[in-house]
Protein backbone atom coordinates (compact mmCIF):
# COMPACT_ATOMS: atom_id res chain seq x y z
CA UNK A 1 40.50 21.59 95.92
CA UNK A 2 39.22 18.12 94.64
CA UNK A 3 36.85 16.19 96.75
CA UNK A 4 36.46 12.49 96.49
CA UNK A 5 33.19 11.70 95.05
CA UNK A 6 30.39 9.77 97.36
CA UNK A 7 28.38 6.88 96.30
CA UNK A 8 25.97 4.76 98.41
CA UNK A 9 27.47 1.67 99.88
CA UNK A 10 24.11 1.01 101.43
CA UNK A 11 24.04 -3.70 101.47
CA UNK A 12 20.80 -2.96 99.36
CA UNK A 13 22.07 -0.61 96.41
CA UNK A 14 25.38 -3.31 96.44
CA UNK A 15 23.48 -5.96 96.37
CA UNK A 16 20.89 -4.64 93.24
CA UNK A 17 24.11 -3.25 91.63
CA UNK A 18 25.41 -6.94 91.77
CA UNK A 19 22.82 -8.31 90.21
CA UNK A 20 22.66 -5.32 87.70
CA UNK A 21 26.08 -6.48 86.18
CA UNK A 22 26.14 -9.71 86.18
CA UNK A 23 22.52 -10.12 84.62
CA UNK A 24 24.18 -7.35 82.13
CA UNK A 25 27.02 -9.79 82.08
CA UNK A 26 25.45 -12.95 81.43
CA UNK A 27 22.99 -11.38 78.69
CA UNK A 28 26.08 -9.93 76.79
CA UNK A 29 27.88 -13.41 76.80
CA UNK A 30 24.29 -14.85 75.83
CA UNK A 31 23.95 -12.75 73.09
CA UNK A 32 27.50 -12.61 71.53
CA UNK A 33 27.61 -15.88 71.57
CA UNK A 34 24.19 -16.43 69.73
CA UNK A 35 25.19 -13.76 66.91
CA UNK A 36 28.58 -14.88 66.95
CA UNK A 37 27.61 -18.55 66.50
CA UNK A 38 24.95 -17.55 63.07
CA UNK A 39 28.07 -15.36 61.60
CA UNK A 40 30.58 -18.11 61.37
CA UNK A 41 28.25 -21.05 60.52
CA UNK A 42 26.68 -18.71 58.01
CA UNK A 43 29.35 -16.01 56.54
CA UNK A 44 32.41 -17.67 57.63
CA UNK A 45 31.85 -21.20 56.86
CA UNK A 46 32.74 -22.96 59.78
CA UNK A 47 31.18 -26.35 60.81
CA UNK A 48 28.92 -26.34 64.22
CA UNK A 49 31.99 -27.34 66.67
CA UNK A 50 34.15 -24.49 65.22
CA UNK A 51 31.86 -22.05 64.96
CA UNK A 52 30.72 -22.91 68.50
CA UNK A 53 33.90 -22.70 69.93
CA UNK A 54 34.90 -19.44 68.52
CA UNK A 55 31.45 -18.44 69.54
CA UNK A 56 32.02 -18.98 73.04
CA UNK A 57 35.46 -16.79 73.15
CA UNK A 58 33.36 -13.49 71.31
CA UNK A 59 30.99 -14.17 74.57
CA UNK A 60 33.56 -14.37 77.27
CA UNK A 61 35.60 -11.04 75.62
CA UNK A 62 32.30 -8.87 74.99
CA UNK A 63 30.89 -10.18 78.73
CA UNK A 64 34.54 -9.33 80.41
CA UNK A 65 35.33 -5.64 78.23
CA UNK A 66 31.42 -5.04 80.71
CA UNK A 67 32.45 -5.79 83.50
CA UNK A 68 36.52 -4.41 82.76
CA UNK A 69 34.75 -1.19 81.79
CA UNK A 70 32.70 -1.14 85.46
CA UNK A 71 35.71 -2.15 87.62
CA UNK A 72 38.13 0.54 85.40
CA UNK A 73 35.89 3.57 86.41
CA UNK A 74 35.25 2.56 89.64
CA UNK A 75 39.62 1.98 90.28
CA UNK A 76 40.04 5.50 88.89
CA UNK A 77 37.79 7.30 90.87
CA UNK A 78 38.48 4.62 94.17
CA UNK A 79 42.01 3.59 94.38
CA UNK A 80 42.93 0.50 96.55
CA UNK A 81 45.41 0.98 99.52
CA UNK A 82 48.27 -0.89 99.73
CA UNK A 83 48.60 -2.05 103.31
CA UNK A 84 51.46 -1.85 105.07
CA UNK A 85 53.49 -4.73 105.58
CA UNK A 86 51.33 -6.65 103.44
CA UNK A 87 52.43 -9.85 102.63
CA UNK A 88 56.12 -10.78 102.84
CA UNK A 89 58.51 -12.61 100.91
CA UNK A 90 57.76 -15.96 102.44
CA UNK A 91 54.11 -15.37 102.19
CA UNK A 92 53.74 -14.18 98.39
CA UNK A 93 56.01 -17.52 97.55
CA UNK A 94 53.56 -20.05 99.81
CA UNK A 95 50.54 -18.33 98.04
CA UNK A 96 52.39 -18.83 94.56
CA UNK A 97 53.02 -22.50 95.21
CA UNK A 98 49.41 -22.67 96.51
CA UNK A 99 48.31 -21.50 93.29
CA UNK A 100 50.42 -23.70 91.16
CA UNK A 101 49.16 -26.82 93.04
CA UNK A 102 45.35 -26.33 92.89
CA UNK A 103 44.89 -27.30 89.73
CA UNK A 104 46.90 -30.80 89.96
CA UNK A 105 44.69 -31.44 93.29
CA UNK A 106 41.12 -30.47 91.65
CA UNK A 107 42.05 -32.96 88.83
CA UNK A 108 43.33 -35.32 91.29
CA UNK A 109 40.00 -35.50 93.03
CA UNK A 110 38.16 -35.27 90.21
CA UNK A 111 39.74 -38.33 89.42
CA UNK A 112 39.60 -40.08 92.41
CA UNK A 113 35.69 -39.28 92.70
CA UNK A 114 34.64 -40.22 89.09
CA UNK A 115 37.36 -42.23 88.15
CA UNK A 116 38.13 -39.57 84.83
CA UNK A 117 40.45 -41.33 82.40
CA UNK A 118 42.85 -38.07 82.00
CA UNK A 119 43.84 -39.51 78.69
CA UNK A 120 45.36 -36.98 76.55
CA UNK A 121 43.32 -35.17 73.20
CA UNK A 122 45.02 -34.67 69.91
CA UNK A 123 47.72 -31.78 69.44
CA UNK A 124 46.74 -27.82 68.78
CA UNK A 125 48.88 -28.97 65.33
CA UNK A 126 47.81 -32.13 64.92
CA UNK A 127 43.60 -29.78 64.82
CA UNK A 128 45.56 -27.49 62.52
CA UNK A 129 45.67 -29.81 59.79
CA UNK A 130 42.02 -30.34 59.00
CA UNK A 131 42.17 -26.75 58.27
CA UNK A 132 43.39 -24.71 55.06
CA UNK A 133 43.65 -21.40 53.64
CA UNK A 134 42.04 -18.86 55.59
CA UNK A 135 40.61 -21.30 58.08
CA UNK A 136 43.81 -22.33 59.20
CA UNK A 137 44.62 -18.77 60.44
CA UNK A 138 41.39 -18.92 62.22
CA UNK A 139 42.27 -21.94 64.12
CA UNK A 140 45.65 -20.62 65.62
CA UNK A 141 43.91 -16.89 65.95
CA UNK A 142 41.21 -18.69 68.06
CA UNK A 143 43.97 -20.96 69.65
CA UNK A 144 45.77 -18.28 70.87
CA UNK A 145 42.78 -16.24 71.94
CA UNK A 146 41.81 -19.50 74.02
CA UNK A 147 45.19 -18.99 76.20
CA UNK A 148 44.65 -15.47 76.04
CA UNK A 149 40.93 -15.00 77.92
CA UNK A 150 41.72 -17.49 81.02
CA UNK A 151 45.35 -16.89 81.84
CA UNK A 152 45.56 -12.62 81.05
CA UNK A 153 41.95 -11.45 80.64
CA UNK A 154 40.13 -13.11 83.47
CA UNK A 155 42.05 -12.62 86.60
CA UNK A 156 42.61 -9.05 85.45
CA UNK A 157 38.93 -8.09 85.10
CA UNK A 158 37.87 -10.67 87.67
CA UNK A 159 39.86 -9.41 89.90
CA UNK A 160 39.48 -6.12 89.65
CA UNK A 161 35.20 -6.47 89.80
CA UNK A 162 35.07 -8.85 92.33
CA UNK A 163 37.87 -7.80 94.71
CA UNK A 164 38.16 -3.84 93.99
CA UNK A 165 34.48 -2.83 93.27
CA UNK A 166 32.69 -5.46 95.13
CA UNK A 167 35.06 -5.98 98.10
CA UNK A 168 35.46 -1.69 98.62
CA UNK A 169 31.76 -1.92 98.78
CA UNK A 170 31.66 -4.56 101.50
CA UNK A 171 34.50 -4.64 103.38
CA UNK A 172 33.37 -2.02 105.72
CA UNK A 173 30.45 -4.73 107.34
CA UNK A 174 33.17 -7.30 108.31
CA UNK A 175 36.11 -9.27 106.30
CA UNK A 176 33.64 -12.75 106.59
CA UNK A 177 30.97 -11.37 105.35
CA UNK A 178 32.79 -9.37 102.44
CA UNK A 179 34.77 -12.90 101.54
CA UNK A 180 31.48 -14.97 101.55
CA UNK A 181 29.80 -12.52 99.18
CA UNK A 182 32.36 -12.12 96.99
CA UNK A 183 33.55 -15.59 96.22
CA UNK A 184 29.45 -16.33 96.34
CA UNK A 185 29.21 -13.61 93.41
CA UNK A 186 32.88 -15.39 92.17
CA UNK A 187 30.92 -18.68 91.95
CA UNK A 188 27.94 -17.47 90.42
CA UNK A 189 29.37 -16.70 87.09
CA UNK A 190 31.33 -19.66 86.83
CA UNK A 191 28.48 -22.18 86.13
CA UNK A 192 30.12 -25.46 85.73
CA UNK A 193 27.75 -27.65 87.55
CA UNK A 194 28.21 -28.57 91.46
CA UNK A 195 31.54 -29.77 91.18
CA UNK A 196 33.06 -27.32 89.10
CA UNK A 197 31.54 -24.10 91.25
CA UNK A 198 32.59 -26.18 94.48
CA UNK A 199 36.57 -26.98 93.33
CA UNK A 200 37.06 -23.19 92.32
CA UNK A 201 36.48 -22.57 96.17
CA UNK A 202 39.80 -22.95 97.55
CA UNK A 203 41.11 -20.40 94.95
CA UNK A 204 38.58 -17.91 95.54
CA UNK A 205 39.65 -18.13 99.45
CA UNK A 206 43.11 -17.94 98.51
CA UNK A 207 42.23 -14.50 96.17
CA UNK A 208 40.15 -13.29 99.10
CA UNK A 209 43.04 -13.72 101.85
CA UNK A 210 45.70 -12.25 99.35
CA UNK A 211 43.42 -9.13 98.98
CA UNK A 212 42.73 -9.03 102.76
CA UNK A 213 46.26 -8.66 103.54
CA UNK A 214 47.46 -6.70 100.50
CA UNK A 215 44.69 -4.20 100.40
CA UNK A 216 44.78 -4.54 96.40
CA UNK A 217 43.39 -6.69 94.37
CA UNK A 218 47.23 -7.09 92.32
CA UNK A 219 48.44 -9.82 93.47
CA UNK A 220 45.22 -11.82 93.66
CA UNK A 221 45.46 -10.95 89.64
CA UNK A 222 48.89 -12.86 89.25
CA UNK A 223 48.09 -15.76 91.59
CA UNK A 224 44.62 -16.46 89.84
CA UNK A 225 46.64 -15.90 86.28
CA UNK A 226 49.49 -18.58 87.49
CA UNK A 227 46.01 -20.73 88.64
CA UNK A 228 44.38 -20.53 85.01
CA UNK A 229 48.38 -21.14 83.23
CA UNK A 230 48.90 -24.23 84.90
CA UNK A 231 45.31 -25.20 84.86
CA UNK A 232 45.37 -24.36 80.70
CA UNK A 233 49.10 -25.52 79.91
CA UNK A 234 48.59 -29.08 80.57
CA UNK A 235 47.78 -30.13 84.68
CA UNK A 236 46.17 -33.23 83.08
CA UNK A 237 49.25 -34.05 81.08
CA UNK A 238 51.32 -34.31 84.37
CA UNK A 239 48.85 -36.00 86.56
CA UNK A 240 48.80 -39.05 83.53
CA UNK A 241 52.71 -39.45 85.57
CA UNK A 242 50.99 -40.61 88.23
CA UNK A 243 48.80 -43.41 86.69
């Protein structure tokens, strides 16, 4: 007969295991990036904004396979219940819309605060052409890597740390105090200034209240994936409609 292994869910041992990761976390990204960033400018060739670039993306996957292989284990051994009921129909589509919209109104504000001029940048193909041979490869490799890491990558592993193996850990002291902690630990790793931290808030509620009522962190991973699409395919472009 198999038995369902303990573990401490003690505030204290979830709170030090929080800070475990993501100082693992951040120290992975730190150093990827810093190796990264010597082995292109130096082996590869690539000029300071290229190589820095590219260097960030090694970071973010090296930081993110951490904390995927963390939130794996812990899903394996800890499955989430699906509620019953859940969310309906209705619900799921509301949410959906909610996610699509966020970005348009966080670059609307943005805009109406600072007065951003949301002109557009050149085209991926219009870069492409500074580049030849071999470099050129690495352009659209890194390209589609870019799309690859916001809009698949990090609401899967995001998701599934934040709102499977932190949320399981918390949720048992009250749904409040499990939502403030985890969008707080949410937050923490996106360090984009006051701003930035403070207009990811309304998605991090609306991740928190789809894994309240689902009891899974599943369809928190498509909402915040449709979040990042629209948010990477071009919200700025759109908004310029409006000028």
């Amino acid at each position: 007969m198999e038995t369902t292994p303990s573990e401490d869910k003690s505030l204290a041992t979830t709170i030090w295991s929080l800070v475990l990761w993501l100082g693992l976390f951040l120290i992975t990204q730190a150093c990827t990036v810093a190796v990264s960033l010597v082995l292109l400018k130096n082996v590869v060739g690539l000029d300071a904004i290229a190589a820095g670039n590219i260097a960030m993306l090694c970071g973010a996957i090296a930081s993110y396979a951490l904390l995927f292989v963390v939130a794996k284990r812990d899903a394996r051994l800890f499955p989430a219940a699906q509620k019953e009921g859940g969310l309906g129909v209705a619900a799921k589509g509301l949410l959906i819309f909610a996610a699509i919209l966020l970005p348009f109104a966080v670059l609307g504000l943005r805009k109406l605060l600072f007065g951003l001029d949301l002109r557009l940048g050149p085209s991926p193909i219009t870069l492409a052409q500074q580049f030849q041979g071999y470099l050129f490869v690495i352009f659209w490799m890194s390209y589609l890597i870019a799309f690859i890491v916001p809009v698949i990558i990090a609401p899967i592993v995001e998701e599934s740390f934040f709102r499977h193996w932190l949320w399981r850990r918390l949720e048992e002291r009250g749904l409040w105090l499990t939502i403030g902690l985890t969008s707080a630990a949410f937050l923490l790793i996106h360090l984009r200034g006051p701003f930035g931290m403070l207009s990811l808030l309304p998605l991090t509620l609306l991740l928190s209240f789809a894994r309240a009522r689902t009891g899974s962190p599943r369809f928190g991973m498509w909402l915040h994936g449709i979040n990042n699409f629209i948010a990477f395919a071009g919200a700025e472009m759109l908004l310029r409609l409006f000028q």
